[in-house]
C-alpha atoms as a PDB file:
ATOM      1  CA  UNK A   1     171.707  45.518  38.556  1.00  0.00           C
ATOM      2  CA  UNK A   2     169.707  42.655  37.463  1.00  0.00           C
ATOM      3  CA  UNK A   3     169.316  39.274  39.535  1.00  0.00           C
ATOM      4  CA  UNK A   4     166.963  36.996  37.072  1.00  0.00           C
ATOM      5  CA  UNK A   5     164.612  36.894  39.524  1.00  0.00           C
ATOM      6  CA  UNK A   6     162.582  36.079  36.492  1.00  0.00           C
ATOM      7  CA  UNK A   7     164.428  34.125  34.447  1.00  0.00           C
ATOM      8  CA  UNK A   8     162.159  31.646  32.376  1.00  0.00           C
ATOM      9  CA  UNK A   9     158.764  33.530  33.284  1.00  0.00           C
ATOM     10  CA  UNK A  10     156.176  34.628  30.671  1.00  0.00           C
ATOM     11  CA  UNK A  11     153.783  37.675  31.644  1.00  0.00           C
ATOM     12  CA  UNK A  12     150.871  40.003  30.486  1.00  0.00           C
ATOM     13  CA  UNK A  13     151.427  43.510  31.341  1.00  0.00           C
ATOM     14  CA  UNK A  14     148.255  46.159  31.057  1.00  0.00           C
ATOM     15  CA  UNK A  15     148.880  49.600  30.673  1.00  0.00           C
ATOM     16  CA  UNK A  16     151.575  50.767  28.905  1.00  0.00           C
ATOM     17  CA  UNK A  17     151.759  54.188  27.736  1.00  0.00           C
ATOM     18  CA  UNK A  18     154.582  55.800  27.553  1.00  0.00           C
ATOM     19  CA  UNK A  19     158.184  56.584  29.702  1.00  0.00           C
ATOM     20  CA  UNK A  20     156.244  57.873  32.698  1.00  0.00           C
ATOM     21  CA  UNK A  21     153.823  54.987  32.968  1.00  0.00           C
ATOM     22  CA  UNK A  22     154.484  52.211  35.602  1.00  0.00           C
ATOM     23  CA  UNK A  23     153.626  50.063  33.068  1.00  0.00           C
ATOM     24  CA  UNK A  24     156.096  51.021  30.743  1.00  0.00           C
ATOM     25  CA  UNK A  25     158.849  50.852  33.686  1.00  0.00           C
ATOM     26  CA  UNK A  26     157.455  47.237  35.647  1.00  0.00           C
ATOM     27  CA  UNK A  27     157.697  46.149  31.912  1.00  0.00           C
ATOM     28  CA  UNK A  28     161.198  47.366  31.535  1.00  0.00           C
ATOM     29  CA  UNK A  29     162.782  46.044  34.992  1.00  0.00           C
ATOM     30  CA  UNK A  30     160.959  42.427  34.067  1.00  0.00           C
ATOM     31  CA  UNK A  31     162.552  42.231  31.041  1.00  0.00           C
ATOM     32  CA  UNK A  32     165.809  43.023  32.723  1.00  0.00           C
ATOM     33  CA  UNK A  33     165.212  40.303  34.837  1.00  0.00           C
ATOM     34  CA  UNK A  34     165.174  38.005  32.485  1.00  0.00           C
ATOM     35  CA  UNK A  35     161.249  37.404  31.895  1.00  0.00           C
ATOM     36  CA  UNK A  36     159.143  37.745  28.750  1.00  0.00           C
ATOM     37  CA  UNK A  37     155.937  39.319  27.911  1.00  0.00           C
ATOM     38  CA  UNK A  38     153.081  40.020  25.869  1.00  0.00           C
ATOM     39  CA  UNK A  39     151.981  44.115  25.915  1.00  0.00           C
ATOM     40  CA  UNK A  40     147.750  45.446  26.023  1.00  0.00           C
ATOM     41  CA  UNK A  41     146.502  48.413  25.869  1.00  0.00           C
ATOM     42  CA  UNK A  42     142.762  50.306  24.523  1.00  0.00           C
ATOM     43  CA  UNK A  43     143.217  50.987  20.875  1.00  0.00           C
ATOM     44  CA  UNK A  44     143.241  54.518  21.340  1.00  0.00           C
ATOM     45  CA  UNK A  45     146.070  54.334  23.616  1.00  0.00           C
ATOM     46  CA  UNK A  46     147.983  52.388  21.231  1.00  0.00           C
ATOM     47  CA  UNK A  47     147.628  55.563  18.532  1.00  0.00           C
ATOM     48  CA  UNK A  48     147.867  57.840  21.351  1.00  0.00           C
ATOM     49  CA  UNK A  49     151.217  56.494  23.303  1.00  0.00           C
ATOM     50  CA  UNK A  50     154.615  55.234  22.555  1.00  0.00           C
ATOM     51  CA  UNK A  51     153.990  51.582  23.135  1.00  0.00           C
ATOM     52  CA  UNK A  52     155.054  50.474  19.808  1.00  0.00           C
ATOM     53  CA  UNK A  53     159.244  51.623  20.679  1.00  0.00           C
ATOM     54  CA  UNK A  54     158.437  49.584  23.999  1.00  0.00           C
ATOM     55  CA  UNK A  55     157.451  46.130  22.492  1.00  0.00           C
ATOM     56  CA  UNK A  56     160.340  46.687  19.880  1.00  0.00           C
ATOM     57  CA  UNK A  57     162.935  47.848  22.685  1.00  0.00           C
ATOM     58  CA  UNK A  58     162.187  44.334  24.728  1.00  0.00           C
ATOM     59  CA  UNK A  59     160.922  42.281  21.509  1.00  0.00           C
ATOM     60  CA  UNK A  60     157.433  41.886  22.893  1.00  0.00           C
ATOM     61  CA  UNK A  61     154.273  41.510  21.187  1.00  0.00           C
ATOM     62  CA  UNK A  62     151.520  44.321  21.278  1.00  0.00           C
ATOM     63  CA  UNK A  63     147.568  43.004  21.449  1.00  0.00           C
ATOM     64  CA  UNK A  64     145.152  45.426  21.438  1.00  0.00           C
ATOM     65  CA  UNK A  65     142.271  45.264  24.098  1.00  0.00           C
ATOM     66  CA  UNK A  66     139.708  47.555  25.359  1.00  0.00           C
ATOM     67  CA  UNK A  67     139.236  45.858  28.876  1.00  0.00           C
ATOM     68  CA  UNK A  68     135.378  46.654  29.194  1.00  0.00           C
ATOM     69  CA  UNK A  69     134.824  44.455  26.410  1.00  0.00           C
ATOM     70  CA  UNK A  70     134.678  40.698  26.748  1.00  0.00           C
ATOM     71  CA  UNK A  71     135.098  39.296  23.563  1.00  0.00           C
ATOM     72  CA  UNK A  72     137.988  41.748  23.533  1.00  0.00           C
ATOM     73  CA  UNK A  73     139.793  39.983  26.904  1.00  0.00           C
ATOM     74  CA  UNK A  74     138.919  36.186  25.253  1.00  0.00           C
ATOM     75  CA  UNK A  75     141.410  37.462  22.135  1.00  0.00           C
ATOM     76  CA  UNK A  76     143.694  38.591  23.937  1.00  0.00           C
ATOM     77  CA  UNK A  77     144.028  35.671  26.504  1.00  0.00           C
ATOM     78  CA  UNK A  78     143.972  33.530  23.091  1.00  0.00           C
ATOM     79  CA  UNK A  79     146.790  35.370  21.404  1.00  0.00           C
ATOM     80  CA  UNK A  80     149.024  35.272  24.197  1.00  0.00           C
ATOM     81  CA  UNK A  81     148.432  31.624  25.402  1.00  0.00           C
ATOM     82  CA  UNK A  82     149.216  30.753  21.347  1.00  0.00           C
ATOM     83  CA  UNK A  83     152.303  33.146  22.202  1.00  0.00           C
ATOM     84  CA  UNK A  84     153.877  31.770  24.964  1.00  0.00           C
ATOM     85  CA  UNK A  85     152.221  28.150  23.986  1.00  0.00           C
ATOM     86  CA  UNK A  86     151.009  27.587  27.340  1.00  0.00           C
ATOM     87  CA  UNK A  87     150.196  29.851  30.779  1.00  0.00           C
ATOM     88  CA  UNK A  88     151.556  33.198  32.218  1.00  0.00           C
ATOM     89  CA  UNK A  89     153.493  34.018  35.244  1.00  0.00           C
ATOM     90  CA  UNK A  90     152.771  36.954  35.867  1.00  0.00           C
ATOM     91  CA  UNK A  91     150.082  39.630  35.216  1.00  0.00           C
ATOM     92  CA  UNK A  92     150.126  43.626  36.151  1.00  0.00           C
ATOM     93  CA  UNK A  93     146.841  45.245  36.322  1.00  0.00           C
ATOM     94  CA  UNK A  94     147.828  49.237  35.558  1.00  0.00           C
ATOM     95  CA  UNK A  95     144.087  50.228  34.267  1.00  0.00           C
ATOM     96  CA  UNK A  96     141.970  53.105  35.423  1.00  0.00           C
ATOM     97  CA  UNK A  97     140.271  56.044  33.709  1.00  0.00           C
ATOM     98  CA  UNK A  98     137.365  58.373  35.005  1.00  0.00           C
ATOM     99  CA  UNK A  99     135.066  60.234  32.408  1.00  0.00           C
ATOM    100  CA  UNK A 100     134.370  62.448  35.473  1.00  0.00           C
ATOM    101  CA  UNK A 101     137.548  63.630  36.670  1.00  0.00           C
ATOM    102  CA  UNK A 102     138.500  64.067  32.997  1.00  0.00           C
ATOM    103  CA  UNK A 103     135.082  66.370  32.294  1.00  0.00           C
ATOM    104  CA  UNK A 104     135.493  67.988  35.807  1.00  0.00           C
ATOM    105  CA  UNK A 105     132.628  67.022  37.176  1.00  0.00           C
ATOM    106  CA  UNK A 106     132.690  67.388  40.696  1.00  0.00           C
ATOM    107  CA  UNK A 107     132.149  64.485  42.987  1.00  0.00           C
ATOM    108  CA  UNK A 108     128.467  65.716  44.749  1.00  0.00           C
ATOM    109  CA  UNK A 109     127.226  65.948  40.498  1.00  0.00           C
ATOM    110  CA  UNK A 110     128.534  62.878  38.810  1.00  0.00           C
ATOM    111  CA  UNK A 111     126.672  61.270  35.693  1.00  0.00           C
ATOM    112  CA  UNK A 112     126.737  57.737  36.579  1.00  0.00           C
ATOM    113  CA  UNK A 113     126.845  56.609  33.119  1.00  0.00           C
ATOM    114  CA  UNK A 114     130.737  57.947  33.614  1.00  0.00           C
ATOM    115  CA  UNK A 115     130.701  56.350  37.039  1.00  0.00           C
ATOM    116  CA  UNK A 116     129.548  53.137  35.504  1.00  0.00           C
ATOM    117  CA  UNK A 117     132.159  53.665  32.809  1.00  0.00           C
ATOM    118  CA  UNK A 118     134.805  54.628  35.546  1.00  0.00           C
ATOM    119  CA  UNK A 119     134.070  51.314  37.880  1.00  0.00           C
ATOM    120  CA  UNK A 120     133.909  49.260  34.364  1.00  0.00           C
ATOM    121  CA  UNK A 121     137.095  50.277  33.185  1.00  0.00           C
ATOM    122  CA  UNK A 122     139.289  50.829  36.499  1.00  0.00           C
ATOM    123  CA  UNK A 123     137.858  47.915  38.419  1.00  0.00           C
ATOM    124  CA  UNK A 124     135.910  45.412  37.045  1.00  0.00           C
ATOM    125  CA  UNK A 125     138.156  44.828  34.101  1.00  0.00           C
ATOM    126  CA  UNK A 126     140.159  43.309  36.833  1.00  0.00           C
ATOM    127  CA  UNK A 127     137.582  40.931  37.362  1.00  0.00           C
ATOM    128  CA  UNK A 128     136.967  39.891  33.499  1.00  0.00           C
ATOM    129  CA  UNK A 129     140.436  39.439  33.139  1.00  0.00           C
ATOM    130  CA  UNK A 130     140.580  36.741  35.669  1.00  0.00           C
ATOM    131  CA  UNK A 131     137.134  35.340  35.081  1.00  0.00           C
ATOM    132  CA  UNK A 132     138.539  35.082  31.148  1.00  0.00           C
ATOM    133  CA  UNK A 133     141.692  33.724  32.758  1.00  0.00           C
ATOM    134  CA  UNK A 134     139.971  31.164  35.209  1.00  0.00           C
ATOM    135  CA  UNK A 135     138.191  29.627  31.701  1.00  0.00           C
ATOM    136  CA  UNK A 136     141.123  29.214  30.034  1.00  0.00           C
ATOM    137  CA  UNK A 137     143.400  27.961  32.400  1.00  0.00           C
ATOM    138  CA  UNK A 138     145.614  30.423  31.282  1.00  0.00           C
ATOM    139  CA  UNK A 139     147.685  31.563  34.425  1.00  0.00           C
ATOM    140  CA  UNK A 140     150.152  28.860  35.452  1.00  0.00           C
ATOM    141  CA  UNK A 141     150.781  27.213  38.799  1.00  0.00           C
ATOM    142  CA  UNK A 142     151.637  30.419  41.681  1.00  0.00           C
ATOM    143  CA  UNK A 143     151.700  32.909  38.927  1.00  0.00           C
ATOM    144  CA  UNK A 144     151.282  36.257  40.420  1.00  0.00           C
ATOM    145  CA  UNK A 145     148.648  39.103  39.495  1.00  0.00           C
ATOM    146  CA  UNK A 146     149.332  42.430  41.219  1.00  0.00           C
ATOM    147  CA  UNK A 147     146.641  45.546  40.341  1.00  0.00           C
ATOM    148  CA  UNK A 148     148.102  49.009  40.901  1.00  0.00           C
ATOM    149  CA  UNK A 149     145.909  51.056  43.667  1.00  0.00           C
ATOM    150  CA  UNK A 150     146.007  53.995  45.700  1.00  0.00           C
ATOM    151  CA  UNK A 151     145.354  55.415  49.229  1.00  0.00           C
ATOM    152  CA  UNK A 152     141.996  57.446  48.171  1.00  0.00           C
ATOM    153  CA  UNK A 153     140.710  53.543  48.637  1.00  0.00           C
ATOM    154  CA  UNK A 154     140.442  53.920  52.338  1.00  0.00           C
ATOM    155  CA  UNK A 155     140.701  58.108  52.871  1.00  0.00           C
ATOM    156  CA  UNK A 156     138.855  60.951  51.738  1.00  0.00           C
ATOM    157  CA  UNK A 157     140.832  62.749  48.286  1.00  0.00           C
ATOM    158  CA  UNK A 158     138.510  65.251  47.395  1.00  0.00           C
ATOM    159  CA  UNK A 159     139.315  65.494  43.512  1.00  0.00           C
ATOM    160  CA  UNK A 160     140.150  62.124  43.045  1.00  0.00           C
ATOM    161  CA  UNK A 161     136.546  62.010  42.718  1.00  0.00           C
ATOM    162  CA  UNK A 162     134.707  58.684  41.693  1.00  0.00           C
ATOM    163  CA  UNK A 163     138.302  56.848  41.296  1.00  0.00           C
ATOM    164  CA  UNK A 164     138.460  56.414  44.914  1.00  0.00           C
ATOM    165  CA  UNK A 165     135.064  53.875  44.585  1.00  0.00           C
ATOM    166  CA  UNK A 166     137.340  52.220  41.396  1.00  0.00           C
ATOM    167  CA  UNK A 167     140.088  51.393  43.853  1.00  0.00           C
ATOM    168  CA  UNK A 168     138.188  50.016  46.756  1.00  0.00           C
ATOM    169  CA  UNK A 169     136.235  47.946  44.466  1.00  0.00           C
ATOM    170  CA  UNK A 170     139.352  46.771  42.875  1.00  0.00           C
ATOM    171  CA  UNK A 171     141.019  45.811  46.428  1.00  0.00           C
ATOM    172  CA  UNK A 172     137.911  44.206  47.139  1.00  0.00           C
ATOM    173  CA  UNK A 173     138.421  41.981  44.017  1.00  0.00           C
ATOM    174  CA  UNK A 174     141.963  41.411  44.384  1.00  0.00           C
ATOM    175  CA  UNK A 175     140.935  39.613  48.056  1.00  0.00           C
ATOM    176  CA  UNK A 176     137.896  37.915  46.488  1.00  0.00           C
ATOM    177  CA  UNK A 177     139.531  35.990  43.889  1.00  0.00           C
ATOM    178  CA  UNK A 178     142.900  36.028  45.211  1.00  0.00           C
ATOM    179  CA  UNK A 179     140.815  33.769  47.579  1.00  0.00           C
ATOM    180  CA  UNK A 180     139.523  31.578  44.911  1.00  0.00           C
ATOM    181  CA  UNK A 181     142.521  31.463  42.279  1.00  0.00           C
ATOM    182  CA  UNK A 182     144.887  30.826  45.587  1.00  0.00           C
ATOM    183  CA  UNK A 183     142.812  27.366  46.502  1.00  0.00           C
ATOM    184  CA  UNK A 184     142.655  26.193  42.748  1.00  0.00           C
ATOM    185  CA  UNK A 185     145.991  26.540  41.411  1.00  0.00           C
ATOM    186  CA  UNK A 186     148.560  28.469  44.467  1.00  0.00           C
ATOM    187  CA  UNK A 187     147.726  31.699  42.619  1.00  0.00           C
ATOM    188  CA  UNK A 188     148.560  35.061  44.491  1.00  0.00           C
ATOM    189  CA  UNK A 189     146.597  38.178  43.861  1.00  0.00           C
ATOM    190  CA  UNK A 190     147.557  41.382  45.414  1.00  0.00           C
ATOM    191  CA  UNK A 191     147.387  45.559  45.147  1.00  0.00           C
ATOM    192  CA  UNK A 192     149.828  47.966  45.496  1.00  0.00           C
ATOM    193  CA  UNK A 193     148.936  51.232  47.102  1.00  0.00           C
ATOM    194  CA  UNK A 194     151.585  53.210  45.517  1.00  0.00           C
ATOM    195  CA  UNK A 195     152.782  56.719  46.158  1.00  0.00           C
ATOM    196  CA  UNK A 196     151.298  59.859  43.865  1.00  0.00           C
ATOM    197  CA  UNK A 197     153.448  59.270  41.299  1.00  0.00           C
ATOM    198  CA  UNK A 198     153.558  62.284  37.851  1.00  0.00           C
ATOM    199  CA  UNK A 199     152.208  59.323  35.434  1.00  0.00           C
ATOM    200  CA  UNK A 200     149.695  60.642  31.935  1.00  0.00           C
ATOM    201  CA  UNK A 201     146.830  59.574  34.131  1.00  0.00           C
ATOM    202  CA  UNK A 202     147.666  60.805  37.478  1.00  0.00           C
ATOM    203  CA  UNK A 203     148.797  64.327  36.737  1.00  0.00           C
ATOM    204  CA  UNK A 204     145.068  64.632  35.491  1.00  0.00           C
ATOM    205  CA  UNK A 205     143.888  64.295  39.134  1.00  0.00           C
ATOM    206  CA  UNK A 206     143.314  67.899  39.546  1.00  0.00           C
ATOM    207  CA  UNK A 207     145.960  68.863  42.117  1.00  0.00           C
ATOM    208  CA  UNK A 208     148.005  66.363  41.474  1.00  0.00           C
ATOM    209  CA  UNK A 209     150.938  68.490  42.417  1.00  0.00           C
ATOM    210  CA  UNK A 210     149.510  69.343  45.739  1.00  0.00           C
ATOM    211  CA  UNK A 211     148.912  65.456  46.499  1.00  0.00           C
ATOM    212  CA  UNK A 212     152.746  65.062  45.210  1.00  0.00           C
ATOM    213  CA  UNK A 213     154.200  67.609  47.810  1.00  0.00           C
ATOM    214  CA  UNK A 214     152.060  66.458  50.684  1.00  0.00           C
ATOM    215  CA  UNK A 215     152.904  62.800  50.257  1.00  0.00           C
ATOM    216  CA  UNK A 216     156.554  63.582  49.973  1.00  0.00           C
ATOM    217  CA  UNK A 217     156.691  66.055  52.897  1.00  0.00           C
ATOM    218  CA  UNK A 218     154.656  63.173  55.106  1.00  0.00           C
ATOM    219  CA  UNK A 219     156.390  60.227  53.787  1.00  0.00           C
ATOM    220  CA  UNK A 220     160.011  59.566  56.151  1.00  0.00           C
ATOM    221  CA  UNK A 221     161.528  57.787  53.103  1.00  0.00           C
ATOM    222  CA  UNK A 222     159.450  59.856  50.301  1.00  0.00           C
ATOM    223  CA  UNK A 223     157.947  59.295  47.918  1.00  0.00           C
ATOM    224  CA  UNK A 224     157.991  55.635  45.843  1.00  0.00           C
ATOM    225  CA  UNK A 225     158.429  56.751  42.298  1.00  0.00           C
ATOM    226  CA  UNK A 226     157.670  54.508  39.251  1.00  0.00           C
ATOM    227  CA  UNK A 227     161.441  52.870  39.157  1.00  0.00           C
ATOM    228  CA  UNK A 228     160.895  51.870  42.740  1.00  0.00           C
ATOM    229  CA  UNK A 229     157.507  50.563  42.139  1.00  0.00           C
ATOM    230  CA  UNK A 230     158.619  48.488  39.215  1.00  0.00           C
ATOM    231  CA  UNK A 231     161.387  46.856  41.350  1.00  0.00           C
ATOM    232  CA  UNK A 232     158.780  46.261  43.660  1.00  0.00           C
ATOM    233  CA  UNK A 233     156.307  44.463  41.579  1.00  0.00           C
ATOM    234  CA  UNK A 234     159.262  42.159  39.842  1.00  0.00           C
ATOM    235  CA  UNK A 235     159.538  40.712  43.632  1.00  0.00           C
ATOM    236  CA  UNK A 236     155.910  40.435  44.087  1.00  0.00           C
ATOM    237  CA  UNK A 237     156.207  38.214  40.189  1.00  0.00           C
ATOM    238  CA  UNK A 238     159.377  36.437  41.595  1.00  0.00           C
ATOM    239  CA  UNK A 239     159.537  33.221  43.680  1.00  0.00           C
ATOM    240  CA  UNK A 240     160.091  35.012  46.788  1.00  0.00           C
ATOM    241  CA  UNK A 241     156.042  36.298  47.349  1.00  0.00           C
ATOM    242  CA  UNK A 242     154.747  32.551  47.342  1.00  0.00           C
ATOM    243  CA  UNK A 243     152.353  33.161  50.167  1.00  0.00           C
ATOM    244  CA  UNK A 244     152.052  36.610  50.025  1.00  0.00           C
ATOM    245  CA  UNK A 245     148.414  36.635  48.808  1.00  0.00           C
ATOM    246  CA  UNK A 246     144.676  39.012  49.135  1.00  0.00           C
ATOM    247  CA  UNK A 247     146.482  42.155  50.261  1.00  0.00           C
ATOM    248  CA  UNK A 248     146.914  45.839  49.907  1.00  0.00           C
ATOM    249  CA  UNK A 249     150.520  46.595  49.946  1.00  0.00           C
ATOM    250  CA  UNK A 250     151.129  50.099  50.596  1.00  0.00           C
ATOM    251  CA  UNK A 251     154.559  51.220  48.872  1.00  0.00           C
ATOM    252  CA  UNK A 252     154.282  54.945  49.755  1.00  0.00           C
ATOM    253  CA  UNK A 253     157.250  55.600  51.923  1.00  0.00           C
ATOM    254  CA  UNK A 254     155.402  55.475  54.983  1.00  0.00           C
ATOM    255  CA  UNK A 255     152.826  58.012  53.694  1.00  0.00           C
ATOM    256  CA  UNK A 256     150.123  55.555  55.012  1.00  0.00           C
ATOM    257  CA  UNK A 257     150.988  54.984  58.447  1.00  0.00           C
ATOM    258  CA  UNK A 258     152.463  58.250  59.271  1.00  0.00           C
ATOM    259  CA  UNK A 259     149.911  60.917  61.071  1.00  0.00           C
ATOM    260  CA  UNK A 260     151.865  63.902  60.369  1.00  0.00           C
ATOM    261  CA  UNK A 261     155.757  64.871  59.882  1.00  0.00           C
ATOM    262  CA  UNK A 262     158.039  66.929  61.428  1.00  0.00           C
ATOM    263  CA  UNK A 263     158.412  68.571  58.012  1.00  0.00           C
ATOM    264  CA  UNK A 264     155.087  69.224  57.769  1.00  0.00           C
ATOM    265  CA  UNK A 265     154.568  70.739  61.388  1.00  0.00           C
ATOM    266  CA  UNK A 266     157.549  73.074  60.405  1.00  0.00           C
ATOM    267  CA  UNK A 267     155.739  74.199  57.566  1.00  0.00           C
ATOM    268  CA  UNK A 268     152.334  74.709  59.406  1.00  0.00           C
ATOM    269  CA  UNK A 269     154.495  76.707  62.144  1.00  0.00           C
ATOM    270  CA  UNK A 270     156.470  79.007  59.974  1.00  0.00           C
ATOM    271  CA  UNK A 271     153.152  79.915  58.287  1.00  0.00           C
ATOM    272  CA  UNK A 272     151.722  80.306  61.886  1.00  0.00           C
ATOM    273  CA  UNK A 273     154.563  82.270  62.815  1.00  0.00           C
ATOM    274  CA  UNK A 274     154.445  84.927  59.714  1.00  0.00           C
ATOM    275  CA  UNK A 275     150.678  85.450  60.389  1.00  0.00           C
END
């Protein structure tokens, strides 16, 4: 049931793949709440996805950007600002891709050309996108940026691999200029640890399945899926996050905080047990 929590608000959503992208669903639940937007993604994942149905489903227009590349970010902040004919809202940040974990190397034999790529792409794109942003004046008065993150930021996920240096470098850019954009214009900037959740990119992790099972066994509420995240970020866009600025909001179901489950010692028991 929509509220029009965003009734009147223009946004720039990265990301967008298909159904079982974030993206695709924080797109989706803005719309319903009344807000406009302008869809990016890499030109190969334009050709590759189903973004196209998406931008005709909620009438919004598709610019093409490959986020490593500057002049590439300038266009697209130019195209939407001529858009919308002034400022955005709202941006979401769903960007990250690892030439490592996609060519299996393991984490002790990276190439750090990939790792550069990796940090480039999944990070410091953030960064670009607000410096671009910051030129151009183009986010308006307490629009709100959120950047999707997970936990392998703070802990140890083995096959995550060089994605867990992408995400703490990305929270550490969400506090940096959510410090700076907050002072010059009331601008918050956060990240949202989310919950494993079975998106194109994620069920590349390799055992993704096994992260999936864990995280719902040792989460009291389970598991945040996509819908739940999108809901989410609409009330970080809304009016109701004013001063809710520089963090890492963990929307995992309690995965974060919670040592280890009863479900989970019942497991480890039974197995215990047959042994």
């Amino acid at each position: 049931m929509a509220h029009h929590l965003l009734e009147g608000k223009k946004g720039l959503i990265f990301g967008a793949l298909d159904e079982s992208s974030i993206a695709w669903k924080v797109a989706e639940a803005a719309h319903a709440e009344g807000a406009r937007m302008v869809l990016t993604n890499a030109p190969v994942a334009l050709r590759m996805g189903k973004i196209q149905q998406l931008g005709e489903a909620l009438q919004a227009p598709i610019i093409p950007a490959d986020v490593s590349n500057q002049e590439d970010i300038k266009n697209l902040w130019e195209k939407t600002l001529e858009h919308f004919g002034g400022p955005v809202d709202f941006v979401l940040h769903s960007v990250g891709m690892s030439p490592n974990v996609r060519k299996k190397r393991p984490y002790y034999d990276l190439k750090y050309d990939w790792l550069h790529k990796t940090l480039d792409i999944s990070a410091i794109s953030l960064h670009r996108i607000l410096q671009e942003a910051w030129h151009m004046d183009a986010l308006a008065e307490k629009a709100s940026v959120v950047a999707l993150s997970y936990i392998a930021a703070q802990r140890a996920f083995p096959s995550y691999n060089d994605m867990a240096e992408a995400k703490a470098l990305l929270e550490s850019i969400v506090r940096s200029f959510g410090y700076h954009y907050g002072k010059r214009k009331g601008v918050r900037i956060n990240a949202v640890s989310q919950s494993p959740t079975p998106t194109t990119a994620g069920t590349g992790v390799p055992g993704f399945d096994t992260f999936l099972a864990y995280a719902e066994k040792n989460s009291p509420v389970g598991n945040a899926t996509a819908e739940d995240c999108a809901r989410f970020c609409v009330m970080l866009f809304s009016d109701y996050t004013e001063k809710l600025t520089m963090q890492t909001l963990f929307h995992d179901g309690g995965f974060s905080m919670t040592g280890i489950s009863e479900d989970l010692m019942d497991i480890f028991s039974a197995a215990h047990d047959t042994e």
